[in-house]
C-alpha atoms as a PDB file:
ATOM      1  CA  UNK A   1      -1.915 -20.291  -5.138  1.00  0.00           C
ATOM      2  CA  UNK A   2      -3.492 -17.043  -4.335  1.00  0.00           C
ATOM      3  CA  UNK A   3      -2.881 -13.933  -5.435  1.00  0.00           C
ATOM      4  CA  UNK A   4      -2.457 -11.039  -3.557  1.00  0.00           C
ATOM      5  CA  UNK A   5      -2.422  -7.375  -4.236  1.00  0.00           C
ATOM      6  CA  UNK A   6      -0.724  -4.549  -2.060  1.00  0.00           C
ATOM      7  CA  UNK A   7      -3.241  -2.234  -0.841  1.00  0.00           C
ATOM      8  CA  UNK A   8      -1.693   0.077   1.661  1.00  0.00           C
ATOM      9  CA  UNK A   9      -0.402  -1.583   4.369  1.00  0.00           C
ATOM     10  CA  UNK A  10      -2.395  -4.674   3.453  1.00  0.00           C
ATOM     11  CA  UNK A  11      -2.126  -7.735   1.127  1.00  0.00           C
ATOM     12  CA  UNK A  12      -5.775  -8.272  -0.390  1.00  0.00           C
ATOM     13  CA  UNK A  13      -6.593 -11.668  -1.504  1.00  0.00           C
ATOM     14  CA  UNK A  14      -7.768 -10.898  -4.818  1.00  0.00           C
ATOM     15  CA  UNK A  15      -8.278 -14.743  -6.680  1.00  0.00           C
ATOM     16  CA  UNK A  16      -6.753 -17.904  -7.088  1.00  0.00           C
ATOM     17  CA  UNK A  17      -4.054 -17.267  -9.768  1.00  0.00           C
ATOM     18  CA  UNK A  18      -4.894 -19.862 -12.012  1.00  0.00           C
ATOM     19  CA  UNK A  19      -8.077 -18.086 -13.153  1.00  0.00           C
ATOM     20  CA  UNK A  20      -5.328 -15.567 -14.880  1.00  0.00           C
ATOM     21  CA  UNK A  21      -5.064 -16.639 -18.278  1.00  0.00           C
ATOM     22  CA  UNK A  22      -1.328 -16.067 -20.155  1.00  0.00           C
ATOM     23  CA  UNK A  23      -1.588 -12.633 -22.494  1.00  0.00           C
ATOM     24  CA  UNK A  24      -4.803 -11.700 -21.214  1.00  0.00           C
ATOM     25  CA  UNK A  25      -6.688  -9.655 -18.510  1.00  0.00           C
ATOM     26  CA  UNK A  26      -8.772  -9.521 -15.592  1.00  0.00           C
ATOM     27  CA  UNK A  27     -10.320  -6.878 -13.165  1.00  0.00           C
ATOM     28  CA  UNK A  28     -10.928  -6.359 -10.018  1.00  0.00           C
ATOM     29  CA  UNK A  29     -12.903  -4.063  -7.436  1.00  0.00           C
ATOM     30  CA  UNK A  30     -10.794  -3.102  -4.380  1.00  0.00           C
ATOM     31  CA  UNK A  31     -12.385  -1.901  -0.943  1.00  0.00           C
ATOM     32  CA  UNK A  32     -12.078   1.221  -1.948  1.00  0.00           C
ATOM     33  CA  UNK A  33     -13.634   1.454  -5.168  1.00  0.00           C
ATOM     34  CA  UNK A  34     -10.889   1.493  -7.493  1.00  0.00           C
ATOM     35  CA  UNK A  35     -10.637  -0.955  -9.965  1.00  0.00           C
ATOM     36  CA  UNK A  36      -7.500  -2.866 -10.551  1.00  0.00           C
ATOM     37  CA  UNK A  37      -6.522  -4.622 -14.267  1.00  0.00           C
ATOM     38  CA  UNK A  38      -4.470  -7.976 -13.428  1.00  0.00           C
ATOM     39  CA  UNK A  39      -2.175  -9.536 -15.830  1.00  0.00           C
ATOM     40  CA  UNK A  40      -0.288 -12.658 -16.764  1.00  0.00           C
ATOM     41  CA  UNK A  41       2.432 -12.512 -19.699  1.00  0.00           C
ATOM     42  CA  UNK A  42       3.015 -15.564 -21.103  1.00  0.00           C
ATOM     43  CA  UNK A  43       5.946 -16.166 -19.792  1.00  0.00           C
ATOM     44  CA  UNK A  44       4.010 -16.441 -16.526  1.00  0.00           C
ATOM     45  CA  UNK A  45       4.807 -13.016 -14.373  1.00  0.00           C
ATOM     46  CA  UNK A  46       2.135 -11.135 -13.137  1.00  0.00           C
ATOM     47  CA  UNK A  47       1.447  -7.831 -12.839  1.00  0.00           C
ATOM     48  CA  UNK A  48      -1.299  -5.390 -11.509  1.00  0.00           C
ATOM     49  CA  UNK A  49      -2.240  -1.841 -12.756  1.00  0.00           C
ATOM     50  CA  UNK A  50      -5.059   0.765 -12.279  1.00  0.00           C
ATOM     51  CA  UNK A  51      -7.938  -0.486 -14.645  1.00  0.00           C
ATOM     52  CA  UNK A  52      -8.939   3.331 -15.756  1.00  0.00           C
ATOM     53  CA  UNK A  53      -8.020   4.509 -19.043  1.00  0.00           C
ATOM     54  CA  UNK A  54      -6.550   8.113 -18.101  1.00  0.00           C
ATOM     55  CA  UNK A  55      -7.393   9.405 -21.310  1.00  0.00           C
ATOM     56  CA  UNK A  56     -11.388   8.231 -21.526  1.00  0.00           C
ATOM     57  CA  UNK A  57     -11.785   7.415 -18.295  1.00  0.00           C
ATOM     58  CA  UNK A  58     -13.381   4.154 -18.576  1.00  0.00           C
ATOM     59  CA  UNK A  59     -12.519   1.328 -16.773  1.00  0.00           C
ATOM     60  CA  UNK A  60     -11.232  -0.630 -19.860  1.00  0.00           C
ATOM     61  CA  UNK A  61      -7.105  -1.434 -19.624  1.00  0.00           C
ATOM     62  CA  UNK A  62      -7.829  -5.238 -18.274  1.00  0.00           C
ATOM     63  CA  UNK A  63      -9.404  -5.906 -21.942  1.00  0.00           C
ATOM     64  CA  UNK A  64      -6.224  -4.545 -23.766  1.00  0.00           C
ATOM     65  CA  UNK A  65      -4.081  -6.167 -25.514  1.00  0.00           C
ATOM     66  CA  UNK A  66      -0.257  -6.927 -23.508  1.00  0.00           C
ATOM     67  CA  UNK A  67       2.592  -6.789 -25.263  1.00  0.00           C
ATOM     68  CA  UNK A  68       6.464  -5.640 -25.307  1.00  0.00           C
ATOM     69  CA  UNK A  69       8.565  -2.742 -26.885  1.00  0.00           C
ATOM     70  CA  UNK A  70      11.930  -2.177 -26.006  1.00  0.00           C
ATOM     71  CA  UNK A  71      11.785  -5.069 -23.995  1.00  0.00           C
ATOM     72  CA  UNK A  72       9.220  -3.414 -21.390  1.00  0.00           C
ATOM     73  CA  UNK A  73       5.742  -5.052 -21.197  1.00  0.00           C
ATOM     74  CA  UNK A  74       2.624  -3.179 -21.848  1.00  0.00           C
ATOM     75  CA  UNK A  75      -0.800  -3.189 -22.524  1.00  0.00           C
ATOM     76  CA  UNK A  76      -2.803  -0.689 -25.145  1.00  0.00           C
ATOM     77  CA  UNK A  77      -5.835   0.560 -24.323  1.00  0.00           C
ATOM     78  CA  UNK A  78      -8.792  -1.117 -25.939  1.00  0.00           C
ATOM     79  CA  UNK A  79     -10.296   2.545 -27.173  1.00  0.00           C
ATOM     80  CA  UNK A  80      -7.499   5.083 -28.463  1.00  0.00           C
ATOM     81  CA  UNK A  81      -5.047   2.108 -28.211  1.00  0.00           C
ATOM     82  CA  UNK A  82      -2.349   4.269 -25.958  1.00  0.00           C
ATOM     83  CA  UNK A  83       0.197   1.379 -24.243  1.00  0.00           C
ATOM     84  CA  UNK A  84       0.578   1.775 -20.438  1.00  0.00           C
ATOM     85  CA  UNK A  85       3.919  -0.071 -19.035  1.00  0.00           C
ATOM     86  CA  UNK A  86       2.613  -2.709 -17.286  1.00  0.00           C
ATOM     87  CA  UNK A  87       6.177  -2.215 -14.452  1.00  0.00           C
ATOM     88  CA  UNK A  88       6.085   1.613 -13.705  1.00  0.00           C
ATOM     89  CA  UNK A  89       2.244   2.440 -15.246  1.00  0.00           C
ATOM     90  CA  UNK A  90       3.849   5.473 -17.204  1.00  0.00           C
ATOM     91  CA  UNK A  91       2.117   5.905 -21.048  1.00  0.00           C
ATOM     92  CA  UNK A  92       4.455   5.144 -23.199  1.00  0.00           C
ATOM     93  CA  UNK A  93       3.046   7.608 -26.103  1.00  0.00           C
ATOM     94  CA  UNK A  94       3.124  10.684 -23.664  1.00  0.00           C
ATOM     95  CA  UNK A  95       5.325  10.854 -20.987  1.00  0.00           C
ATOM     96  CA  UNK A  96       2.743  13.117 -18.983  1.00  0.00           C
ATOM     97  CA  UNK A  97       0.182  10.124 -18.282  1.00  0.00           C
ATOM     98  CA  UNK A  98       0.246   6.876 -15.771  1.00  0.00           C
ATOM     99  CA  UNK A  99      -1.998   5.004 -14.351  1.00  0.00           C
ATOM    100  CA  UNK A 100      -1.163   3.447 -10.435  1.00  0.00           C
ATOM    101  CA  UNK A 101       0.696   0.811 -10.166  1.00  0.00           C
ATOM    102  CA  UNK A 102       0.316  -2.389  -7.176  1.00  0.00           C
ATOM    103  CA  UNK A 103       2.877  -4.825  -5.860  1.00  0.00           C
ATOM    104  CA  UNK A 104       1.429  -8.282  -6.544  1.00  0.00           C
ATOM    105  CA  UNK A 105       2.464 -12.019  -5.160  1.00  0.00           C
ATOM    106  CA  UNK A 106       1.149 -15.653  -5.159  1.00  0.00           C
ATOM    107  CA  UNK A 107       0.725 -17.193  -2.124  1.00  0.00           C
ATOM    108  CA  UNK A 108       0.345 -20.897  -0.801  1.00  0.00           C
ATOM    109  CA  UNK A 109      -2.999 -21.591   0.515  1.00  0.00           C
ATOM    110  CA  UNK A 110      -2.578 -23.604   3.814  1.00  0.00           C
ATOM    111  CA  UNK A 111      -5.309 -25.722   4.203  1.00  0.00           C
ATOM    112  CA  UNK A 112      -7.257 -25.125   8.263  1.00  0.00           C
ATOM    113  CA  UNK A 113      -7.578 -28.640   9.800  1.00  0.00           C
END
């Protein structure tokens, strides 16, 4: 299957989704330049966020750490450790911050003959 990302009025193929391992994160470069931080909970849903840390500015939130609180999934920023909901992008430690958030789907490969 391969997953897409919604990029205006586009889907981008982005990677096969099996190279998404449960709990942890990848990132991606779209054509614009932004990077994108990809994510697989382990109970298998994906989800797709902007990879820069709004606070630092470094391109770090694929290489945090996903969890849940209140029964929303996040992910903490590897550096000051602030957690980003990985549904709507807001911060969930101030209310001011998000980060962008992108529609995501898997999608059958059909083989050209």
């Amino acid at each position: 299957m391969m997953l897409e990302l919604s990029h205006g009025d586009e889907w981008l193929p982005i990677c096969d989704d099996s190279v998404l391992t449960p709990g942890r994160g990848m990132a991606a470069l779209l054509p614009d330049g932004r990077q994108v931080a990809l994510f697989r909970d382990r109970s298998g849903r994906l989800y797709a966020i902007g990879n820069r840390d709004p606070f630092t500015g470094a391109q770090v939130l694929s290489r945090g750490l996903i969890g849940s609180a209140a029964g929303r999934p996040f992910v903490a920023s590897p550096l000051l450790k602030q957690r980003f909901d990985l549904e709507t992008g807001r911060c969930l430690d101030d209310e001011e911050v998000s980060v962008a958030v992108f529609p995501v789907r898997t999608r059958e490969l059909v083989p050209v003959s």
